[in-house]
PDB file of N, CA and C in Angstrom:
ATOM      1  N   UNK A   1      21.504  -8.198  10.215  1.00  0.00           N
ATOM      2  CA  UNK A   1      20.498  -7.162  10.159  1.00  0.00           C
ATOM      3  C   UNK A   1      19.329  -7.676   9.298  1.00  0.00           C
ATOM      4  N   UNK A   2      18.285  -7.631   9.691  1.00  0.00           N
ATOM      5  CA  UNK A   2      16.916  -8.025   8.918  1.00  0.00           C
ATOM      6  C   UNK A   2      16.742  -7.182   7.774  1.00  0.00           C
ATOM      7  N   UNK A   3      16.477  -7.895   6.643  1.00  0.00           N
ATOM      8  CA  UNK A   3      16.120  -7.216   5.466  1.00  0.00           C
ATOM      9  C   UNK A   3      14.472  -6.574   5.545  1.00  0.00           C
ATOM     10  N   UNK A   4      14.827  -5.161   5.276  1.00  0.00           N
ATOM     11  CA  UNK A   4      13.340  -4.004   5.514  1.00  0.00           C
ATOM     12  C   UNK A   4      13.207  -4.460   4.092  1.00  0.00           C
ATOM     13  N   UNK A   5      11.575  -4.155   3.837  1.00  0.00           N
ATOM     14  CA  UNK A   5      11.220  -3.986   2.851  1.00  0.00           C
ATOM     15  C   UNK A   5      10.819  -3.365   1.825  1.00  0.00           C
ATOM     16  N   UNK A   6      10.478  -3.326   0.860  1.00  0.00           N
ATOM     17  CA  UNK A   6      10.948  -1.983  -0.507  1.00  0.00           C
ATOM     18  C   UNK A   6      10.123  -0.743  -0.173  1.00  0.00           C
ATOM     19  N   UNK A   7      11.180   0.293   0.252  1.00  0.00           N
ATOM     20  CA  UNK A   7      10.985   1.667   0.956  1.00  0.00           C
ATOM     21  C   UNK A   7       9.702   2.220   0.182  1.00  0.00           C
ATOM     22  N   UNK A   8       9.738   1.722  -1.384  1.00  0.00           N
ATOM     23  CA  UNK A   8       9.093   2.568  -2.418  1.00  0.00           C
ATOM     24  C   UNK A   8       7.423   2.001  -2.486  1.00  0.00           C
ATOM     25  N   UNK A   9       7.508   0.491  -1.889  1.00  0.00           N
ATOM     26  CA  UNK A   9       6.242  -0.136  -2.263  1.00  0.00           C
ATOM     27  C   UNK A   9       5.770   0.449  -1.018  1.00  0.00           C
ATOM     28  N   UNK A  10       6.455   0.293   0.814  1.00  0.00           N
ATOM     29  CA  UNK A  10       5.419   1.638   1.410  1.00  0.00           C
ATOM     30  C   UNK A  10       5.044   2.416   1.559  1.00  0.00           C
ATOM     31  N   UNK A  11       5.949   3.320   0.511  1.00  0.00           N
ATOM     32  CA  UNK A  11       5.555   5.353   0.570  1.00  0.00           C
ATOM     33  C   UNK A  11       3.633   4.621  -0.282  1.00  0.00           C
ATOM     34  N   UNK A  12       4.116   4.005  -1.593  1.00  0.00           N
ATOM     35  CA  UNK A  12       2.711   3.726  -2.310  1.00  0.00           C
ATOM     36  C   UNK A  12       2.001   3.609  -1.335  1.00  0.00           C
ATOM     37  N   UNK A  13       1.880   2.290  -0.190  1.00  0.00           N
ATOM     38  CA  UNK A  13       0.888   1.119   0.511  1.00  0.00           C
ATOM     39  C   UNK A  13       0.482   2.429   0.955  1.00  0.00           C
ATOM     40  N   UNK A  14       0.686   3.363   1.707  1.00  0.00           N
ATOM     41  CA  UNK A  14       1.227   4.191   2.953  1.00  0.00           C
ATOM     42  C   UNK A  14      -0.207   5.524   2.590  1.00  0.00           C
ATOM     43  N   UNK A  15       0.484   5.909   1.131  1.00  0.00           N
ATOM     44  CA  UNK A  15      -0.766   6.719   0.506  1.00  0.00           C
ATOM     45  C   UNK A  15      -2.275   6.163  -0.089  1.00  0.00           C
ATOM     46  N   UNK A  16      -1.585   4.794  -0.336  1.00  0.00           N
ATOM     47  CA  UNK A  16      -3.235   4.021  -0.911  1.00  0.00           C
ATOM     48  C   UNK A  16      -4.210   3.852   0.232  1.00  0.00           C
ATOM     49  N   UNK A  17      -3.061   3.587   1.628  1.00  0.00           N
ATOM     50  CA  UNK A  17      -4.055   3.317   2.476  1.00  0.00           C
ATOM     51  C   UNK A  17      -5.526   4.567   3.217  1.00  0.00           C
ATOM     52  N   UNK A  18      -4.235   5.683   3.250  1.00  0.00           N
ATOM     53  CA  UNK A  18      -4.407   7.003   3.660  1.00  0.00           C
ATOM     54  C   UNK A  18      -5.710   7.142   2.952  1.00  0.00           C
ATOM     55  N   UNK A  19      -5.900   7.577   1.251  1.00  0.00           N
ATOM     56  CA  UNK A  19      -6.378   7.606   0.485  1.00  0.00           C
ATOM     57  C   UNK A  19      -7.690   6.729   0.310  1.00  0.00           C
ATOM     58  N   UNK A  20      -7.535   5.566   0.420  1.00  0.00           N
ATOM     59  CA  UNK A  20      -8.550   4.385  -0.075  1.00  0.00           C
ATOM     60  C   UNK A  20      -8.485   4.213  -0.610  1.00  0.00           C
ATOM     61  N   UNK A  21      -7.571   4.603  -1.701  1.00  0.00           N
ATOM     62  CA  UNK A  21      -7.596   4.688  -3.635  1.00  0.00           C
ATOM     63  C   UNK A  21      -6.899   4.576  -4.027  1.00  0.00           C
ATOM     64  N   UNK A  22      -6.317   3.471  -4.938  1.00  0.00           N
ATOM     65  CA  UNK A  22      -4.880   3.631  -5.507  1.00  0.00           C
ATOM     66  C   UNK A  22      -4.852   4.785  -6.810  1.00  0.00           C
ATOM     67  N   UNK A  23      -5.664   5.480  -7.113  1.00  0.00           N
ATOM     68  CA  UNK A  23      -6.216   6.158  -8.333  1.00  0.00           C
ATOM     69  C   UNK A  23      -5.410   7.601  -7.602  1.00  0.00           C
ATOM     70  N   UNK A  24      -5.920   8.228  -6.345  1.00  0.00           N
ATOM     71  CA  UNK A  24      -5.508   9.232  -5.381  1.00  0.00           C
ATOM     72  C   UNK A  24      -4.451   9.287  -4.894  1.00  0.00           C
ATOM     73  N   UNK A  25      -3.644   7.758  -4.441  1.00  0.00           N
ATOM     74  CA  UNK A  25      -2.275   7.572  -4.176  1.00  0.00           C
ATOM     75  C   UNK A  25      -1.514   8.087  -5.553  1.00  0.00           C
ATOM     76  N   UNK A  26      -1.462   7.350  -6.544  1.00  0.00           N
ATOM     77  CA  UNK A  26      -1.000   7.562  -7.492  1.00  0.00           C
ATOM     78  C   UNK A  26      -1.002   8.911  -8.007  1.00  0.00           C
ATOM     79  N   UNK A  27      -2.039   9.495  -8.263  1.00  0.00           N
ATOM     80  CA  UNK A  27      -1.774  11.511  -8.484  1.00  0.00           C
ATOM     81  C   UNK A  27      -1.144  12.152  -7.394  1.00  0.00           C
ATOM     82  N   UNK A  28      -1.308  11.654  -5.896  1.00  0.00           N
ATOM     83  CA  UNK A  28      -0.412  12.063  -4.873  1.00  0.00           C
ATOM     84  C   UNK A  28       1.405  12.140  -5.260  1.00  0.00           C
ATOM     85  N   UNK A  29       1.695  10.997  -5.420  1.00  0.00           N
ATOM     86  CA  UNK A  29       2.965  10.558  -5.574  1.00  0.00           C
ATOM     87  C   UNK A  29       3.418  10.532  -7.502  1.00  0.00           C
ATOM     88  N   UNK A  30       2.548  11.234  -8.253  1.00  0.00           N
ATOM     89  CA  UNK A  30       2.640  11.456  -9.596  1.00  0.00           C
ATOM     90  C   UNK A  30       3.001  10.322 -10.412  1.00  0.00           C
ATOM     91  N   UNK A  31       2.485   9.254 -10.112  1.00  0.00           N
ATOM     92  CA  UNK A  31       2.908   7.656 -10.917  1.00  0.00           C
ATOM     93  C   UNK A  31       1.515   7.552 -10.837  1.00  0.00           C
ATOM     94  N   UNK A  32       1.566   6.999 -11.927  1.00  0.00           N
ATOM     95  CA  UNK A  32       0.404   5.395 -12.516  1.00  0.00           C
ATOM     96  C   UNK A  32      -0.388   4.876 -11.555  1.00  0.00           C
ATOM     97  N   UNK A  33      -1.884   4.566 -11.906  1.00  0.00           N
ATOM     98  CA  UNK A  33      -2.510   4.042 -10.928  1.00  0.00           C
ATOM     99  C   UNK A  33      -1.656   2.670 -11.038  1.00  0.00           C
ATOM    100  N   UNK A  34      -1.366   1.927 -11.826  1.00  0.00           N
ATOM    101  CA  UNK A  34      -0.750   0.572 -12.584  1.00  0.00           C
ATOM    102  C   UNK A  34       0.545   1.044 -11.868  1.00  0.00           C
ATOM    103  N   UNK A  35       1.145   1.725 -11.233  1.00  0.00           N
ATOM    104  CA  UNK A  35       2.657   1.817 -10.611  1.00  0.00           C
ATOM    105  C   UNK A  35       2.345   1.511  -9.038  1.00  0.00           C
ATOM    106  N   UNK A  36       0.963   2.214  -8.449  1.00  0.00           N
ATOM    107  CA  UNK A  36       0.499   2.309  -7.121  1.00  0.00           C
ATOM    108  C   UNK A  36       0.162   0.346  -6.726  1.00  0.00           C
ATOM    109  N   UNK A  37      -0.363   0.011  -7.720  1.00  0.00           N
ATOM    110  CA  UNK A  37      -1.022  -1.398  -7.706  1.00  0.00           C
ATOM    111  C   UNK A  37       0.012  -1.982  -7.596  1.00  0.00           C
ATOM    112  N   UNK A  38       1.390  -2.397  -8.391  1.00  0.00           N
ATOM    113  CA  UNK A  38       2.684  -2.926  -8.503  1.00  0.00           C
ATOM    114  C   UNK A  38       3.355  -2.901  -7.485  1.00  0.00           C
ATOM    115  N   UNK A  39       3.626  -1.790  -6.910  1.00  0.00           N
ATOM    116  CA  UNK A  39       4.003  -1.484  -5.648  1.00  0.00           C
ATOM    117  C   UNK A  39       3.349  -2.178  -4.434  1.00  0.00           C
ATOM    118  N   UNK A  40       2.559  -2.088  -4.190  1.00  0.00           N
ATOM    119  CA  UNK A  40       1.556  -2.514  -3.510  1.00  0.00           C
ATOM    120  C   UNK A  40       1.288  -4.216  -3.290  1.00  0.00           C
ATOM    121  N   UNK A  41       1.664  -4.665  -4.737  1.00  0.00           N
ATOM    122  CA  UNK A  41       1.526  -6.443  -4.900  1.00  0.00           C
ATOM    123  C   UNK A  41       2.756  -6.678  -4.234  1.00  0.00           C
ATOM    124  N   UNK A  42       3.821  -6.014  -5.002  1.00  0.00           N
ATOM    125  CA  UNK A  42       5.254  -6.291  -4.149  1.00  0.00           C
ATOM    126  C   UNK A  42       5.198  -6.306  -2.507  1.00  0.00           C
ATOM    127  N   UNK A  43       4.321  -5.550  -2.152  1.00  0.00           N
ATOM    128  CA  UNK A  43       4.722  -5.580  -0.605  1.00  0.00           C
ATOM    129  C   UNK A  43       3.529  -6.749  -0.068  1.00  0.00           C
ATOM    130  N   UNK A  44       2.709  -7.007  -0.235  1.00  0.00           N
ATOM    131  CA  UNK A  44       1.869  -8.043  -0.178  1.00  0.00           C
ATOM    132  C   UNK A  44       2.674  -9.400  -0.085  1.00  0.00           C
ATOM    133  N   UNK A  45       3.272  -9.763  -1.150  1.00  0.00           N
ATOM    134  CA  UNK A  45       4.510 -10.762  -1.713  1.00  0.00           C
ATOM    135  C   UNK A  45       4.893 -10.553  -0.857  1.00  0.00           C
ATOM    136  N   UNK A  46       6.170  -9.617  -0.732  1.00  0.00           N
ATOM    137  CA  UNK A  46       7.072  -9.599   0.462  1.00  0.00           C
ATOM    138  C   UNK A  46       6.474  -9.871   2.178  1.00  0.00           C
ATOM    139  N   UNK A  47       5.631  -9.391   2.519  1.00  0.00           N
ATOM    140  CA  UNK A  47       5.181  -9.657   3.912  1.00  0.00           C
ATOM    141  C   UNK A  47       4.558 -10.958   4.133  1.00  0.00           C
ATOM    142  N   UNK A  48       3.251 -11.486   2.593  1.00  0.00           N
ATOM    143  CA  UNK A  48       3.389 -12.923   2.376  1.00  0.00           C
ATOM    144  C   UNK A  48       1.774 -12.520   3.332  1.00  0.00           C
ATOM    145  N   UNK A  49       0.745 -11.368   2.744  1.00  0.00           N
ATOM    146  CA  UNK A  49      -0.446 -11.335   3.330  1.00  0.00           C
ATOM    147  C   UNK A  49      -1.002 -10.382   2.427  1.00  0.00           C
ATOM    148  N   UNK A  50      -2.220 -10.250   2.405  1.00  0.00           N
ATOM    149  CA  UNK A  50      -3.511  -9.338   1.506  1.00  0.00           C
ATOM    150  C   UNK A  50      -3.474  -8.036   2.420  1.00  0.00           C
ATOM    151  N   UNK A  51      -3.305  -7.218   2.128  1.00  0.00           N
ATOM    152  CA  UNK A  51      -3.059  -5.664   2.757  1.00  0.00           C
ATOM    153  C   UNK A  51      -4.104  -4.780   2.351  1.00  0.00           C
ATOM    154  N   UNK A  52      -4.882  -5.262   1.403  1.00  0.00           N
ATOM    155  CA  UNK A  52      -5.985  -5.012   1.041  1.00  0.00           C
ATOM    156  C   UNK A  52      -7.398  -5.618   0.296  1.00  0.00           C
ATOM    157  N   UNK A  53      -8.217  -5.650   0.448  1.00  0.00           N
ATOM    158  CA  UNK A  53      -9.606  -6.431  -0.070  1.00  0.00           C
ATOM    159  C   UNK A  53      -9.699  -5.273  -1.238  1.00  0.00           C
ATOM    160  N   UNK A  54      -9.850  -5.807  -2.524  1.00  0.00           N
ATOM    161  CA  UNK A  54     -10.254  -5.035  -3.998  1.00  0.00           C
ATOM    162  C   UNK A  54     -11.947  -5.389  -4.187  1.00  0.00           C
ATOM    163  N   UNK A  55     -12.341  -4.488  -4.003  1.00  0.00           N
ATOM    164  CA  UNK A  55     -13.742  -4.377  -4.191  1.00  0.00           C
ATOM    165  C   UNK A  55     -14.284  -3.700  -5.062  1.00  0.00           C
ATOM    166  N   UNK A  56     -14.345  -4.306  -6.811  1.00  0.00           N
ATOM    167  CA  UNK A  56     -14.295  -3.106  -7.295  1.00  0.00           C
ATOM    168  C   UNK A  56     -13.441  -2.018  -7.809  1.00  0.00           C
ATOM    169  N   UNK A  57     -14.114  -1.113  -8.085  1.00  0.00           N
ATOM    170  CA  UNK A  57     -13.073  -0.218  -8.222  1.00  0.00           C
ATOM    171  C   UNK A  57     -12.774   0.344  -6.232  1.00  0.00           C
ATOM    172  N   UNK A  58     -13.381   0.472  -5.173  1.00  0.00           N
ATOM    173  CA  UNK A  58     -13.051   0.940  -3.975  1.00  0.00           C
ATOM    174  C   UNK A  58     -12.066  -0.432  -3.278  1.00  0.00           C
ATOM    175  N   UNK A  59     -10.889   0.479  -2.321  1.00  0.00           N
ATOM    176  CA  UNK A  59      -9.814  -0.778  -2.116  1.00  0.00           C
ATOM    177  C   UNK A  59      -9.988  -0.688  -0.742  1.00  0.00           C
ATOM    178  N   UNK A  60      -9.794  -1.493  -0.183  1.00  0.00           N
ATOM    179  CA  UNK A  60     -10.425  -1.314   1.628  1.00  0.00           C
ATOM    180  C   UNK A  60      -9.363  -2.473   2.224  1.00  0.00           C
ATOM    181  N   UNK A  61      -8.607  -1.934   3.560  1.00  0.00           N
ATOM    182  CA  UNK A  61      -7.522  -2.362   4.172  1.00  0.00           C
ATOM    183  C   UNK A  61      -7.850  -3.649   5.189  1.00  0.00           C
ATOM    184  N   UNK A  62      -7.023  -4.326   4.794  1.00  0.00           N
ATOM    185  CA  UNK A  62      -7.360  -5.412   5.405  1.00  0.00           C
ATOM    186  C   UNK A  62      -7.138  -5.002   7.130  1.00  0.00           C
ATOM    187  N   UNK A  63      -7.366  -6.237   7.688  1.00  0.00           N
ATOM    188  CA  UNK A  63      -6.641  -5.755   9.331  1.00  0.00           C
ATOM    189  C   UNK A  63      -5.392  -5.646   9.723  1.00  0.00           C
ATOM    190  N   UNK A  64      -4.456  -6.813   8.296  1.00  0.00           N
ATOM    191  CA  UNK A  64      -2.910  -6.617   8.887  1.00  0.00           C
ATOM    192  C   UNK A  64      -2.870  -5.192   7.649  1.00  0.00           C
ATOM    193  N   UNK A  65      -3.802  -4.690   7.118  1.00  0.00           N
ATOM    194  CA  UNK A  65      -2.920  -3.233   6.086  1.00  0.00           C
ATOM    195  C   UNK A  65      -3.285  -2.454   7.141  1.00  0.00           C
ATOM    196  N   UNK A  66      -4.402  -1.995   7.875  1.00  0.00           N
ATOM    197  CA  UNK A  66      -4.574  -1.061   8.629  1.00  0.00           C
ATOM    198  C   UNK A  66      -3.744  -0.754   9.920  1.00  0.00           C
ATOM    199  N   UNK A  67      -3.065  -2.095  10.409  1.00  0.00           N
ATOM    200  CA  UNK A  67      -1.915  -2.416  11.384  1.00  0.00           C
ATOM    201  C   UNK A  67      -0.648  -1.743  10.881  1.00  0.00           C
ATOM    202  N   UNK A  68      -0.627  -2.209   9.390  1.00  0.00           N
ATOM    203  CA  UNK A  68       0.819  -1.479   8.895  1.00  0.00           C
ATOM    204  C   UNK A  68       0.459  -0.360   8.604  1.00  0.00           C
ATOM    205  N   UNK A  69      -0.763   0.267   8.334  1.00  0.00           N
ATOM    206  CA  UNK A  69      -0.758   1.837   8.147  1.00  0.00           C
ATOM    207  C   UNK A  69      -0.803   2.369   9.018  1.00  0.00           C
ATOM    208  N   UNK A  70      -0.955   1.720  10.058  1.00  0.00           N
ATOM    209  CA  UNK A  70      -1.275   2.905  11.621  1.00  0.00           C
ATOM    210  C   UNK A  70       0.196   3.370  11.769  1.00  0.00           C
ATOM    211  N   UNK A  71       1.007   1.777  12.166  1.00  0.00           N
ATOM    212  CA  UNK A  71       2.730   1.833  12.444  1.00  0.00           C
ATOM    213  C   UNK A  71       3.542   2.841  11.238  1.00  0.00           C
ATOM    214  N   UNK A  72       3.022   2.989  10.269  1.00  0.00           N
ATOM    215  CA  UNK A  72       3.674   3.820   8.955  1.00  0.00           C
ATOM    216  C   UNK A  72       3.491   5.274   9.483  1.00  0.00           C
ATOM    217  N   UNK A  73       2.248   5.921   9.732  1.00  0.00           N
ATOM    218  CA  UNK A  73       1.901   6.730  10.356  1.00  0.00           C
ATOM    219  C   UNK A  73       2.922   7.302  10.924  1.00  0.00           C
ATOM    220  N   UNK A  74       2.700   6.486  12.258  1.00  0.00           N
ATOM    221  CA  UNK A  74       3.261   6.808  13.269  1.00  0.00           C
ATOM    222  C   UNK A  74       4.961   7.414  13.260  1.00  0.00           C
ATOM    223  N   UNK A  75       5.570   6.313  12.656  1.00  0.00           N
ATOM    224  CA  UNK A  75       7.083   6.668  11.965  1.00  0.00           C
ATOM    225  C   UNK A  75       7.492   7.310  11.553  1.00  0.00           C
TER     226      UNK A  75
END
């Protein structure tokens, strides 16, 4: 069976993406902007791609984050 990856870093990815904001994810899901970001690196790591461009303080989805947020969606 293929190892899924950390359930907790996509509820984060899932709302940052939704959001645009890891600032908005984070009061969504009542953790740390610094918990939303962590989460978020982890799944980056794990998939082994940039899921998002940091611009700033505004965070904007790459093409493979907007791919995994559509499929998150959808699920």
């Amino acid at each position: 069976m293929p190892k899924l990856p950390p359930l907790n870093a996509l509820r984060c990815f899932e709302s940052a993406a939704r959001h645009r904001s890891f600032s908005r994810a984070a009061g969504e899901l009542h953790v740390t902007q610094s918990a939303v970001s962590h989460q978020v690196r982890q799944l980056e790591d794990w998939f082994g791609v940039m899921l998002f461009e940091r611009q700033g303080r505004q965070t904007v989805p790459t093409a493979k984050g907007l791919a995994l947020a559509k499929g998150l969606a959808e699920s």
